[in-house]
Protein backbone atom coordinates (compact mmCIF):
# COMPACT_ATOMS: atom_id res chain seq x y z
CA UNK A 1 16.07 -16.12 11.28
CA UNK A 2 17.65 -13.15 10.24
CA UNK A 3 16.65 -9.77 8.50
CA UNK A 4 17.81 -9.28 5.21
CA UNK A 5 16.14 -6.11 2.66
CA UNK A 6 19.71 -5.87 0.73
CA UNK A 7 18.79 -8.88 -1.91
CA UNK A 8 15.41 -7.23 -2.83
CA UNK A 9 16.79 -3.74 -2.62
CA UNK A 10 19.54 -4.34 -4.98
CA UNK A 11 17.40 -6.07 -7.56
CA UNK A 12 14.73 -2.76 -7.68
CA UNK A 13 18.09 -1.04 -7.93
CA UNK A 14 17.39 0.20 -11.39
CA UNK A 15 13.49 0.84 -11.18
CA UNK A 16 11.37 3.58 -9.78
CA UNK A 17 9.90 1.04 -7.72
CA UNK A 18 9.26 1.94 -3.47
CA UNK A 19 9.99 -1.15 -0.72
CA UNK A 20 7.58 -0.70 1.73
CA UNK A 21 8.29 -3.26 4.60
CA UNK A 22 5.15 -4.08 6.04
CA UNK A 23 5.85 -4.45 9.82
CA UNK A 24 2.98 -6.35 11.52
CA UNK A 25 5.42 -9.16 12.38
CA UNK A 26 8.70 -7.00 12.90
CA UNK A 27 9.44 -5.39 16.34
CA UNK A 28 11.27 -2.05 16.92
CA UNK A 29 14.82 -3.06 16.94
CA UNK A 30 14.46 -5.72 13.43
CA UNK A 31 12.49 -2.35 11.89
CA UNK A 32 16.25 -0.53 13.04
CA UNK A 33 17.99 -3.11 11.17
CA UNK A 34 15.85 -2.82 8.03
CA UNK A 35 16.63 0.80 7.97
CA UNK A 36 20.22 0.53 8.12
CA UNK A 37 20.02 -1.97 5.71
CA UNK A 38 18.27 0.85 3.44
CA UNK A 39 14.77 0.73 3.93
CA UNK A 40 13.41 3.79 4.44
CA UNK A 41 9.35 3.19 3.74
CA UNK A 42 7.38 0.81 6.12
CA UNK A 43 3.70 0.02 6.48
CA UNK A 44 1.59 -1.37 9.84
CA UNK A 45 -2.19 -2.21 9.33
CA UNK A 46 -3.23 -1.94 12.82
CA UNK A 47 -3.63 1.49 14.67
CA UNK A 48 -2.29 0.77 18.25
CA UNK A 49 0.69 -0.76 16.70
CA UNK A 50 1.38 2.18 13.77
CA UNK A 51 1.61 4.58 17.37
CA UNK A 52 3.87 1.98 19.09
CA UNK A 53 6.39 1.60 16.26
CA UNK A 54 6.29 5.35 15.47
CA UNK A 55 6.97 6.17 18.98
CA UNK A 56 9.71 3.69 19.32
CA UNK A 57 11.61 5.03 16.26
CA UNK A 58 10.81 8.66 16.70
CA UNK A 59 14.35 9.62 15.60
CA UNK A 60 14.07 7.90 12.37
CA UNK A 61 13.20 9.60 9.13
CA UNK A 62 10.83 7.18 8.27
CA UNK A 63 7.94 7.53 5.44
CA UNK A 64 4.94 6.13 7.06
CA UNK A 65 2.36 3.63 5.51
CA UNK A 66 -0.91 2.67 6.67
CA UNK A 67 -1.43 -0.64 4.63
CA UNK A 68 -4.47 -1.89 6.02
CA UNK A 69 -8.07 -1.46 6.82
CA UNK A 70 -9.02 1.38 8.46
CA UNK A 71 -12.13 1.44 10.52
CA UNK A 72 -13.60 5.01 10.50
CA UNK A 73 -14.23 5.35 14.49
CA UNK A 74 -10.33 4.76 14.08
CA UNK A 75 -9.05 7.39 11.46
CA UNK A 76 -9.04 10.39 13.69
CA UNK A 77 -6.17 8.87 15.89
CA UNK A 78 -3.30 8.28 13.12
CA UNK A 79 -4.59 10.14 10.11
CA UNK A 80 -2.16 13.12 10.84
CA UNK A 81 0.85 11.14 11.92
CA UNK A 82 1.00 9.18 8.22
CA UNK A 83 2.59 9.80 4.91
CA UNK A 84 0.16 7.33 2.66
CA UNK A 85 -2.93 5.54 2.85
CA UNK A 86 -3.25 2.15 0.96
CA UNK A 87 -6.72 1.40 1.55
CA UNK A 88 -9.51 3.70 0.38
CA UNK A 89 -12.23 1.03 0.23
CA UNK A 90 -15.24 2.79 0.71
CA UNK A 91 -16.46 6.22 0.23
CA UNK A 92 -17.45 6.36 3.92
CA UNK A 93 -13.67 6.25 5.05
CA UNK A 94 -12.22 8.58 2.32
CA UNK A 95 -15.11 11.15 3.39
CA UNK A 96 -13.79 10.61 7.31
CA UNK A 97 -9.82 10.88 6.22
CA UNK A 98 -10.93 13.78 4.30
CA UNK A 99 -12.83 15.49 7.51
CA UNK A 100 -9.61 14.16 10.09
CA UNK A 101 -6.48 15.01 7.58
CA UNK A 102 -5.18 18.64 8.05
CA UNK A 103 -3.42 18.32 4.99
CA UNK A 104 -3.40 16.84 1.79
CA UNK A 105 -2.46 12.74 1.82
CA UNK A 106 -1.40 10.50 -0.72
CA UNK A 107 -3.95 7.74 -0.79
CA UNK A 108 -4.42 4.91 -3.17
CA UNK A 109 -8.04 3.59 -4.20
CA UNK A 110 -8.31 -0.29 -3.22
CA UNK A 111 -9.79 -1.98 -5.72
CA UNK A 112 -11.30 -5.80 -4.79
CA UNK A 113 -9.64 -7.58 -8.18
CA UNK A 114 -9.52 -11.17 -7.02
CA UNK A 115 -13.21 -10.55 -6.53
CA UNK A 116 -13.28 -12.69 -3.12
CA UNK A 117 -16.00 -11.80 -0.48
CA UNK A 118 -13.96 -11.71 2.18
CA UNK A 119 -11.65 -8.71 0.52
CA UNK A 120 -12.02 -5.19 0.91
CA UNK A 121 -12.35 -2.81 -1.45
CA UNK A 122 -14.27 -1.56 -4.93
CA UNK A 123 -15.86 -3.32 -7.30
CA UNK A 124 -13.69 -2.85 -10.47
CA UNK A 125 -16.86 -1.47 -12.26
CA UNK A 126 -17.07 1.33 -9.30
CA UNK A 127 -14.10 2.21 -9.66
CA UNK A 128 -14.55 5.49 -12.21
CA UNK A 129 -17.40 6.69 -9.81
CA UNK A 130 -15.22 6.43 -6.78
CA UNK A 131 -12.38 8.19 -8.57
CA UNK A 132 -14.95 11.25 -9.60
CA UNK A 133 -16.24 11.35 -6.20
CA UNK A 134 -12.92 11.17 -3.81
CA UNK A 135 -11.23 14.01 -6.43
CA UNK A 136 -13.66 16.53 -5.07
CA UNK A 137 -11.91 15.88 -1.57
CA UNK A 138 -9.66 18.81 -0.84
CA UNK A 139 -8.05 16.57 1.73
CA UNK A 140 -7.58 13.67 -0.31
CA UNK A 141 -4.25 13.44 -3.10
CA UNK A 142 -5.60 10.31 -4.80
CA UNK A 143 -2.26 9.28 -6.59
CA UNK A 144 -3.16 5.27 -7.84
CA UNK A 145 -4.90 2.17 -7.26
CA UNK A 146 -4.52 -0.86 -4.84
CA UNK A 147 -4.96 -4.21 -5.11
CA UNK A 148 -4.21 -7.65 -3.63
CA UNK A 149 -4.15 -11.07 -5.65
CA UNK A 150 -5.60 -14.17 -5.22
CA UNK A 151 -3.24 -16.45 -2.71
CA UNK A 152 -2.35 -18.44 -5.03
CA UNK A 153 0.72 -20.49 -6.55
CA UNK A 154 -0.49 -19.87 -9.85
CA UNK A 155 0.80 -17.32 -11.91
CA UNK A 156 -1.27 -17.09 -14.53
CA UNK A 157 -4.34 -16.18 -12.15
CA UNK A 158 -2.26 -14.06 -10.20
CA UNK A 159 -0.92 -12.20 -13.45
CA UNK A 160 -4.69 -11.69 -14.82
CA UNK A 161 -5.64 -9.92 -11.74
CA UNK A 162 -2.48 -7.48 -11.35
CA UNK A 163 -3.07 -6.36 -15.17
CA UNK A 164 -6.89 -5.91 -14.56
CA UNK A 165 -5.31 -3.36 -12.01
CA UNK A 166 -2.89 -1.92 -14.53
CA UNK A 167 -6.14 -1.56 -16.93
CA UNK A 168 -8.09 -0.02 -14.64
CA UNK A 169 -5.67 3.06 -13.68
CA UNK A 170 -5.14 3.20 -17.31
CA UNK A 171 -8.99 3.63 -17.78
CA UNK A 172 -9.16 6.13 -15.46
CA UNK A 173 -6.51 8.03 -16.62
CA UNK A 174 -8.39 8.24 -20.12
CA UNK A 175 -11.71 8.67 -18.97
CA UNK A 176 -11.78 11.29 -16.13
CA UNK A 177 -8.69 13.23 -17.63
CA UNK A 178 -6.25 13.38 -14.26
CA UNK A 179 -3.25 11.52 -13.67
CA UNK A 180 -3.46 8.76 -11.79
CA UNK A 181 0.81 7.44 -11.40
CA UNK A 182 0.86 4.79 -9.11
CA UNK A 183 0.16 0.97 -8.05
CA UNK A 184 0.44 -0.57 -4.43
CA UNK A 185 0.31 -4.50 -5.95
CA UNK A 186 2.56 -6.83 -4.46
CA UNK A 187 3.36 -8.97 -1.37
CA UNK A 188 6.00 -11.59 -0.56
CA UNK A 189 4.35 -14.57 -2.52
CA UNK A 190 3.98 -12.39 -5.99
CA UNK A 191 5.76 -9.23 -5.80
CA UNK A 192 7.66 -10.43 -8.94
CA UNK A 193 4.49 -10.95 -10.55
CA UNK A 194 3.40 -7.19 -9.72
CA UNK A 195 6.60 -6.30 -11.18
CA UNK A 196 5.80 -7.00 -14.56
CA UNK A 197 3.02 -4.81 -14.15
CA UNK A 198 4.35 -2.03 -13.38
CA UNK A 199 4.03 -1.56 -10.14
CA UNK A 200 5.09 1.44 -7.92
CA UNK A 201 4.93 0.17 -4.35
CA UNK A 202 5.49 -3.32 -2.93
CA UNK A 203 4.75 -4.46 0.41
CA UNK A 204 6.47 -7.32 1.67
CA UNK A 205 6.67 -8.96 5.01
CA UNK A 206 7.85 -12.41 4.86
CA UNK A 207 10.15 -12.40 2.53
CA UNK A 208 12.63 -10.15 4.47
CA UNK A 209 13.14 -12.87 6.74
CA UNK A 210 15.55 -15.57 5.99
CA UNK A 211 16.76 -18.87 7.76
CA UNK A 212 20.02 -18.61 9.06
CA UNK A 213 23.01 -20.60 7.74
């Protein structure tokens, strides 16, 4: 297998739209090659391994994601050493990230719109309460909304959810009178999906890897 960003890269050429390479299966050095290659954003979802890699490529000017849950006994320890947070799912962590961050961080709302149990985040109907509440947070710049699809090989489902996140920043925007810009919607399976929706960030993972020939 080798590491290759420069396909995917080249075809967000001419949008506004931020690859974040989500790292949980790339070490150190194939993170290196992704950087030379361009990539500049990358996102871990586990704590002890965001410190690893950042410690590992301390010389790099990298723009830090964390991209997945966050337990609160957890925030303290990498809450200052990140550029964004993808995944404010309950009031309970933005109120810790709010008490732990020093300064203000870019932080999306993550919004449950595949409506599976097993997924974090709000309820799209909590969503305008969440908003109101997290904007009082001097610690907190809430720029957009999160969301992950349905695992599925099925467009249409997969395109009903990413536009139920497209509605609901557009809601927001109308309803609470701030200025919501962004959406982290996207992985390797329907990133081209998310596309069509407008969406700002992208994480992908397994999709920068591809079989040798």
């Amino acid at each position: 297998m080798k590491i290759t960003a420069k396909p995917i890269l080249e075809e967000l050429k001419e949008t506004s739209v931020t690859l974040v390479a989500a790292t949980k299966y790339f070490n150190p050095e194939q993170m290196r090659e992704l950087y030379h290659q361009g990539v500049r954003h990358f996102g871990e979802n586990r704590v002890s391994a965001l410190q690893e890699k950042q410690d590992a490529l301390v010389d790099y000017d990298i723009t830090w994601h964390f991209i997945g849950t966050l337990q609160t006994k957890k925030i303290k320890k990498i809450i200052n050493q990140i550029d964004y947070l993808h995944s404010i799912h309950k009031l309970k962590t933005a109120k810790e990230v709010n008490k732990r961050r020093k300064t203000p961080l870019k932080c999306f709302l993550q919004v449950n719109i595949s409506g599976e149990p097993n997924k974090h985040g709000f309820a799209p109907g909590e969503v305008i309460d969440a908003i109101k509440e997290i904007q009082t947070y001097e610690n907190i710049d809430l720029i957009g909304l999160m969301g992950m699809a349905t695992h599925t090989d099925d467009d249409k489902v997969i395109d009903k959810e990413f536009s139920l996140l497209e509605q609901l920043l557009t809601e927001a925007n109308q309803q609470l009178d701030c200025n919501l810009t962004a959406l982290s919607m996207g992985m390797s399976n329907d990133y081209k999906v998310a596309l069509r929706h407008n969406t700002s960030f992208i994480r992908l993972g397994s999709v920068l890897f591809k079989e040798e020939v």
